[in-house]
Protein backbone atom coordinates (compact mmCIF):
# COMPACT_ATOMS: atom_id res chain seq x y z
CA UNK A 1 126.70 150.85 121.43
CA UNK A 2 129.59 152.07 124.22
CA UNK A 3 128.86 155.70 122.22
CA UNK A 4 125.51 156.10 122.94
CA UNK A 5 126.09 154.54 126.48
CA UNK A 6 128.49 156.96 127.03
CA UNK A 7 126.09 159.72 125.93
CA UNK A 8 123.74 158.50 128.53
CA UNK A 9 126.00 158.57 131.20
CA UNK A 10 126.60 162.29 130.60
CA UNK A 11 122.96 163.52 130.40
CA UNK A 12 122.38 161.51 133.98
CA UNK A 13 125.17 163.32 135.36
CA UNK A 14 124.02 166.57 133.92
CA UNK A 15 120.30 166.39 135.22
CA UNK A 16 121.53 164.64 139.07
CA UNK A 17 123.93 167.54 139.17
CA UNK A 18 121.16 170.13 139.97
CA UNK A 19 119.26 168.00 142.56
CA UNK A 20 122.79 167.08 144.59
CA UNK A 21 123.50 171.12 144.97
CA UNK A 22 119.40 171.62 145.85
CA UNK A 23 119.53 169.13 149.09
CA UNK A 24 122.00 171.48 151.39
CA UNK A 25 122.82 174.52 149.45
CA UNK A 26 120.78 177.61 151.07
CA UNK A 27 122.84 180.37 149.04
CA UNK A 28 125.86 180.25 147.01
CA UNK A 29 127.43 182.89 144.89
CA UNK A 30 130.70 180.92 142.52
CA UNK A 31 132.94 181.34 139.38
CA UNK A 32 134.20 178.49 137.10
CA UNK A 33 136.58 179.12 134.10
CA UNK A 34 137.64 176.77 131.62
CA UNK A 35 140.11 178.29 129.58
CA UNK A 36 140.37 177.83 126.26
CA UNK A 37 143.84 176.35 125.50
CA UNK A 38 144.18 174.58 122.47
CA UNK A 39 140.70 173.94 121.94
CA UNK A 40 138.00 175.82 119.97
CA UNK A 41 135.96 177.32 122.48
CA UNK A 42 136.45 178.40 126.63
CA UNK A 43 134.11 178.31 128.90
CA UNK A 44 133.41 181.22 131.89
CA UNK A 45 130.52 180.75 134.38
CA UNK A 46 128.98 182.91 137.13
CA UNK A 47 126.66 181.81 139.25
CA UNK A 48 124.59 183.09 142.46
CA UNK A 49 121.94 180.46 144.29
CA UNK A 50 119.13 181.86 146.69
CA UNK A 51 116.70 179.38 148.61
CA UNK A 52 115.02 180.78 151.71
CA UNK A 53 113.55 177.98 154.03
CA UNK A 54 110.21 178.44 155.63
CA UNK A 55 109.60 176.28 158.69
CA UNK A 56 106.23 174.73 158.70
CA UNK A 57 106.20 172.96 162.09
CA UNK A 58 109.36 170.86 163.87
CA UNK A 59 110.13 168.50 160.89
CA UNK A 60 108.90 170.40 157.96
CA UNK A 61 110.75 172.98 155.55
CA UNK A 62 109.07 174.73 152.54
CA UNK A 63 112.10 175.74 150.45
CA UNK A 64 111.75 179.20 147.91
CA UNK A 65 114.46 179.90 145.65
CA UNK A 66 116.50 181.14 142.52
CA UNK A 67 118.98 180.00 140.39
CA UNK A 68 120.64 182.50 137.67
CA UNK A 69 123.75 181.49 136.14
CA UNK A 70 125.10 183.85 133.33
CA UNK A 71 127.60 182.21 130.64
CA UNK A 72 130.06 183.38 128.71
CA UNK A 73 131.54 181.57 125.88
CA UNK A 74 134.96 182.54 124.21
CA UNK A 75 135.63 181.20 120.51
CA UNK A 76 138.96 180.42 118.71
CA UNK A 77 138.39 182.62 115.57
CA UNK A 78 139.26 179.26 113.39
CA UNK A 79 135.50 178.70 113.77
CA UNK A 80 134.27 179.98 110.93
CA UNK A 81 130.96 177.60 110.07
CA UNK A 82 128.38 179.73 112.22
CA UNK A 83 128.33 183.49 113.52
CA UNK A 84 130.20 182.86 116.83
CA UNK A 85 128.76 186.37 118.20
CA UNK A 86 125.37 185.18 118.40
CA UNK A 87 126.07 182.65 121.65
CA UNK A 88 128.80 184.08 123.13
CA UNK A 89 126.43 184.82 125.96
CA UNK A 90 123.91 183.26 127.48
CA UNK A 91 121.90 183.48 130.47
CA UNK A 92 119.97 180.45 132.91
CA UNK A 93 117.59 181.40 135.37
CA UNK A 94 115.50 178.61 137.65
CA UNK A 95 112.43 179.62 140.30
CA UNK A 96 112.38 176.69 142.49
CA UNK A 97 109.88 175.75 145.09
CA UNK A 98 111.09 172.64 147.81
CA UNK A 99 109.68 170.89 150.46
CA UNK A 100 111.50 168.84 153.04
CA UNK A 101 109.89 166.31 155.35
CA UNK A 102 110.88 164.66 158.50
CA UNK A 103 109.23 160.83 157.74
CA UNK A 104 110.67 159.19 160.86
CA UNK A 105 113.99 158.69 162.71
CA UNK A 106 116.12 157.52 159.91
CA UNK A 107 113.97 158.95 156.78
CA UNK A 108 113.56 162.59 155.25
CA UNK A 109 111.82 162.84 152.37
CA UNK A 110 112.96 165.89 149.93
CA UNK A 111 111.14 167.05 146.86
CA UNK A 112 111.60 170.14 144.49
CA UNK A 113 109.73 171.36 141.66
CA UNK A 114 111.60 174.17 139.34
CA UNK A 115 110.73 176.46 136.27
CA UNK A 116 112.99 179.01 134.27
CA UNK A 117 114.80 179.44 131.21
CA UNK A 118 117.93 178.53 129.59
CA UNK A 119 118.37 181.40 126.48
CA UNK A 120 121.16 183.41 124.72
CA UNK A 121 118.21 186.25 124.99
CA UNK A 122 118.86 188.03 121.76
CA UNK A 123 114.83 188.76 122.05
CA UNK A 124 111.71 188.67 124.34
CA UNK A 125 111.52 185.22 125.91
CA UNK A 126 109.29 182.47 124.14
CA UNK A 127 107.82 179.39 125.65
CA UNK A 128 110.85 177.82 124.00
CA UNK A 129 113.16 179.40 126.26
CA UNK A 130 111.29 177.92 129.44
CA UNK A 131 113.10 174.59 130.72
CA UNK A 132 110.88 172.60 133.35
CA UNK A 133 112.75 169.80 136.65
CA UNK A 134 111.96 168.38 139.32
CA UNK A 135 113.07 166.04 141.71
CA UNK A 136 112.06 163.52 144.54
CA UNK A 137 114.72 161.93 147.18
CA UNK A 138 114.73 160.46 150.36
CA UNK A 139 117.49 160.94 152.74
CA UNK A 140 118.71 158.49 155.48
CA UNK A 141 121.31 160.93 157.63
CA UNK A 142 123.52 159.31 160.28
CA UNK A 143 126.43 162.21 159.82
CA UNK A 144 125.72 163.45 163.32
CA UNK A 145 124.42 160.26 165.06
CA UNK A 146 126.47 159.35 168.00
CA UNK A 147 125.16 155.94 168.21
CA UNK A 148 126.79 155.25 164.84
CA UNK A 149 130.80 154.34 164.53
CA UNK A 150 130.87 155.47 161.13
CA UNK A 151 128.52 158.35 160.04
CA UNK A 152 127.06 158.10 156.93
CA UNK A 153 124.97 159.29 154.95
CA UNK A 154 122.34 157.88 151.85
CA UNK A 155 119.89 159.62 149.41
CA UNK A 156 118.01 157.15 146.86
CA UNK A 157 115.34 159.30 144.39
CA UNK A 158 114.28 160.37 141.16
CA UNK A 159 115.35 163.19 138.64
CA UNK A 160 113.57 164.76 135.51
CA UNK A 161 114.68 167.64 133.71
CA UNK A 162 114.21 169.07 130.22
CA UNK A 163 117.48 170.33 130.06
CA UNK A 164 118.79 166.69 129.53
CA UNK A 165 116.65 165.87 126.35
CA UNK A 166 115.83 162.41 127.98
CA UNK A 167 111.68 162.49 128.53
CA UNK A 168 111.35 160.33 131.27
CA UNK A 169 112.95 160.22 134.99
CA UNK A 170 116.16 159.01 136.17
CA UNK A 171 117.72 157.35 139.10
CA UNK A 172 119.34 159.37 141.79
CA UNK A 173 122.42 157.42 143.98
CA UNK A 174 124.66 158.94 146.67
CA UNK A 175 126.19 157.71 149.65
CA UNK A 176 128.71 158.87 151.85
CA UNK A 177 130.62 157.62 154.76
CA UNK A 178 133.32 159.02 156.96
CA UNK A 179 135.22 155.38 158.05
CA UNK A 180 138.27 157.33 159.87
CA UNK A 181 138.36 160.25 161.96
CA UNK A 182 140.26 162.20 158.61
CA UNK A 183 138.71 160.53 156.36
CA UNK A 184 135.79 160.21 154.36
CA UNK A 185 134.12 159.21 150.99
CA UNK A 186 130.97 159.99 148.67
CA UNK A 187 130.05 157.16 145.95
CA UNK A 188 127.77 158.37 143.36
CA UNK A 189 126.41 161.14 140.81
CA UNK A 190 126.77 163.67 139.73
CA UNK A 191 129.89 163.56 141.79
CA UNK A 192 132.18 161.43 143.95
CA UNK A 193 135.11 162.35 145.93
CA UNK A 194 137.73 160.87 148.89
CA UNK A 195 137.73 163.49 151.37
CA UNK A 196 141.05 164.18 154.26
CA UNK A 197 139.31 166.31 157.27
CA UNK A 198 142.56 168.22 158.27
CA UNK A 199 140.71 169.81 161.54
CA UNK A 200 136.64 170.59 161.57
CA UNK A 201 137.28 173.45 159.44
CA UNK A 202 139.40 172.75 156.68
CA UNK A 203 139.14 169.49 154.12
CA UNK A 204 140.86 168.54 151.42
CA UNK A 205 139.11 166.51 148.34
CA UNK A 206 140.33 164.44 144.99
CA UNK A 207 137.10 164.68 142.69
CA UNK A 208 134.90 163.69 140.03
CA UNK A 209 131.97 165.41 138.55
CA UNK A 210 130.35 166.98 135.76
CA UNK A 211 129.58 170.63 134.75
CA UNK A 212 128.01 171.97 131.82
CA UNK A 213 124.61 173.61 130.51
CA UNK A 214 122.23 173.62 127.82
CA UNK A 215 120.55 176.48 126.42
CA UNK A 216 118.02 177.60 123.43
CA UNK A 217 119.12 179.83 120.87
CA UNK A 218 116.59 182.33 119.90
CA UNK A 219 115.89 182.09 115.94
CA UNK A 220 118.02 179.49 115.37
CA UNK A 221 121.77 179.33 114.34
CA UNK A 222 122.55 178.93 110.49
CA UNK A 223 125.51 176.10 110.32
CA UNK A 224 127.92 175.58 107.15
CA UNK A 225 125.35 177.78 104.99
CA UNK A 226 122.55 174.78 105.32
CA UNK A 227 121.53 173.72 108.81
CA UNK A 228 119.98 175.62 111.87
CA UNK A 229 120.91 175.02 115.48
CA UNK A 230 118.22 175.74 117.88
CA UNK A 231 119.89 174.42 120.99
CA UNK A 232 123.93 174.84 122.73
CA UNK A 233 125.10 171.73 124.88
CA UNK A 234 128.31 171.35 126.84
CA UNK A 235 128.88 169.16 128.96
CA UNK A 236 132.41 168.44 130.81
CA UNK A 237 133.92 165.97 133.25
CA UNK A 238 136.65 166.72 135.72
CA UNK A 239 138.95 164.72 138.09
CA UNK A 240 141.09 166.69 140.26
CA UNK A 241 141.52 168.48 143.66
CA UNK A 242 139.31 170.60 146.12
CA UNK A 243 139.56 172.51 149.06
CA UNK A 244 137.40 173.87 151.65
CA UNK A 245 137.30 176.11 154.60
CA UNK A 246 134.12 176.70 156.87
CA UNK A 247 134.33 180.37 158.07
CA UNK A 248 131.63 179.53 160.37
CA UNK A 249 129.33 176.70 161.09
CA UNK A 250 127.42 177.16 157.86
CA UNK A 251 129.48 179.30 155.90
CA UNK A 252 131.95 177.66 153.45
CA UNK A 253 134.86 178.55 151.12
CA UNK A 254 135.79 176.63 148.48
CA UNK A 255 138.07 175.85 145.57
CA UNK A 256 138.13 173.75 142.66
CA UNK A 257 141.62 173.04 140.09
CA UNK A 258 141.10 170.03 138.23
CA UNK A 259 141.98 167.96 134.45
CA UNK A 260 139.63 167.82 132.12
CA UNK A 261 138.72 163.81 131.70
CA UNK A 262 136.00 164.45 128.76
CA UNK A 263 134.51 167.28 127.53
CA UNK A 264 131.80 168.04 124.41
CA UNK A 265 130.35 171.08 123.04
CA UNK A 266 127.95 170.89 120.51
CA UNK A 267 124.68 172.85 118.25
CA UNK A 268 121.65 170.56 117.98
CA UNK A 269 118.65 171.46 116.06
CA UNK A 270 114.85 170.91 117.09
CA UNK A 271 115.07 166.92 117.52
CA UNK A 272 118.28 167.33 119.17
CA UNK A 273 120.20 165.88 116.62
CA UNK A 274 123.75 167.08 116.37
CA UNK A 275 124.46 169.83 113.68
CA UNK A 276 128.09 170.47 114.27
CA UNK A 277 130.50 169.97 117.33
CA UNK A 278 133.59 171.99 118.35
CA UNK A 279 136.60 171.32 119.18
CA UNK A 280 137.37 170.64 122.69
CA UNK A 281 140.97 169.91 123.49
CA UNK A 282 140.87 172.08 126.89
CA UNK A 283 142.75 170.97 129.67
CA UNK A 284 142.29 173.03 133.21
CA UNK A 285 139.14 173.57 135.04
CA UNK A 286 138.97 176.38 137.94
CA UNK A 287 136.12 177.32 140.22
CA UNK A 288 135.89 179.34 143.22
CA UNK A 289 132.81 180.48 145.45
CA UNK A 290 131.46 180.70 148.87
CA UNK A 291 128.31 179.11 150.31
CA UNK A 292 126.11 178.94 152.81
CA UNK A 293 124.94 175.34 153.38
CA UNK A 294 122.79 173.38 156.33
């Protein structure tokens, strides 16, 4: 029972994950690297986000966008139970379409709608490649409201995504307050964090979130000479530091070094049922981007 509750837990992270970055990322080019250390496989990510607001009227965004992440995955040669050369690389791409909606003084209601694919691309893509999301939140922000000793902020909504194998929506949580003039906190998922404000430019973070990805694999994977793996998960969560340094109002630096708390990479087949995991004994996690963000 605390197994699969555990596996829960890390597809909800997974799926909130996308709709947190969605809410005030405009663009965002980054590169995460979990090396592979004593484990089986390592982990390199880049990724470049694009969303171009189009202002309807006074409190009214339409939000156009892409995601592309491409993946690179680096294998101990001990593994020796499927072709390792075959998903070494894959590729994610989302077109997103958002919509942002001024409800009243305290209320903004967000929503997004997103289509793509998630492939190692060895061919032409199929409708199996093509990964489907969406999300619906509603935002009370206080961050900036004088009237208000301690700014906060709240987002209550919904998340679905394909990606997480789960075939109904989930609950999205997150709340932040700043209770000190240095300080600050977000409770929630995919992440949560204690923040120190060292001036209105720089800010120093301890962390907690997830990263991760899951992706088809075109014609299927034969594992240990009998089984085929039609889908690659991994999924990883991280506890550690951050900084960040706004170059400008809206344009951010940033940089992640963190532990490794949990991590899991596995090859499901069809009915997402596990074929075979690997071994994941890694123990650093880096990332480092910039990002423009309202």
């Amino acid at each position: 029972m605390r197994q699969n509750l555990f596996k829960i837990v890390i597809i909800f992270l997974m799926g909130t994950m996308f709709c947190s970055a969605q809410l005030s990322n405009l663009a965002k080019i980054d590169y995460t690297r979990l090396p592979i250390g004593n484990s089986d496989v390592g982990y390199d990510r880049f990724r470049g986000l694009f969303n171009y607001p189009i202002k309807l009227n006074e409190d009214s965004f339409l939000l156009v966008g892409l995601d592309y992440s491409k993946i690179e995955l680096s294998f101990d040669k001990r593994v020796t139970n499927f072709d390792i050369d075959a998903i070494d690389d894959f590729q994610l791409l989302d077109i997103n379409i958002g919509y942002t909606y001024k409800m009243n003084d305290n209320w903004r209601i967000g929503a997004r709608l997103s289509t793509g694919y998630s492939s190692n691309l060895v061919k032409k893509l199929t409708f199996e490649d093509a990964v489907f999301s969406g999300d619906l939140v509603f935002i009370n922000d206080k961050r900036k409201d004088s009237t208000v000793s301690k700014p906060y902020r709240l987002i209550l909504g919904v998340s679905y995504s394909e990606n997480r194998g789960i075939p109904f929506p989930l609950p999205f949580i997150s709340y932040y307050r700043k209770f000190h003039p240095k300080w600050s906190y977000n409770l929630g998922v995919p992440k949560s964090n204690l923040q120190y404000h060292f001036s209105e430019k720089s800010r120093f973070k301890m962390v907690a979130e997830l990263d991760g990805f899951t992706a088809n694999i075109q014609d299927g994977l034969l594992v240990n000479d009998e089984d085929i793996a039609n889908k690659a998960n991994m999924s990883i969560i991280i506890a550690g530091f951050r900084y960040e340094y706004k170059l400008t109002k809206h344009l951010e630096l940033y940089a992640n070094l963190a532990n490794i708390i949990s991590s899991s990479a596995k090859l499901k087949d069809k009915k997402h049922n596990t074929v075979t995991t690997v071994n994941k004994n890694n123990f650093y996690y880096f990332k480092t981007g910039i990002r423009f963000k309202i």
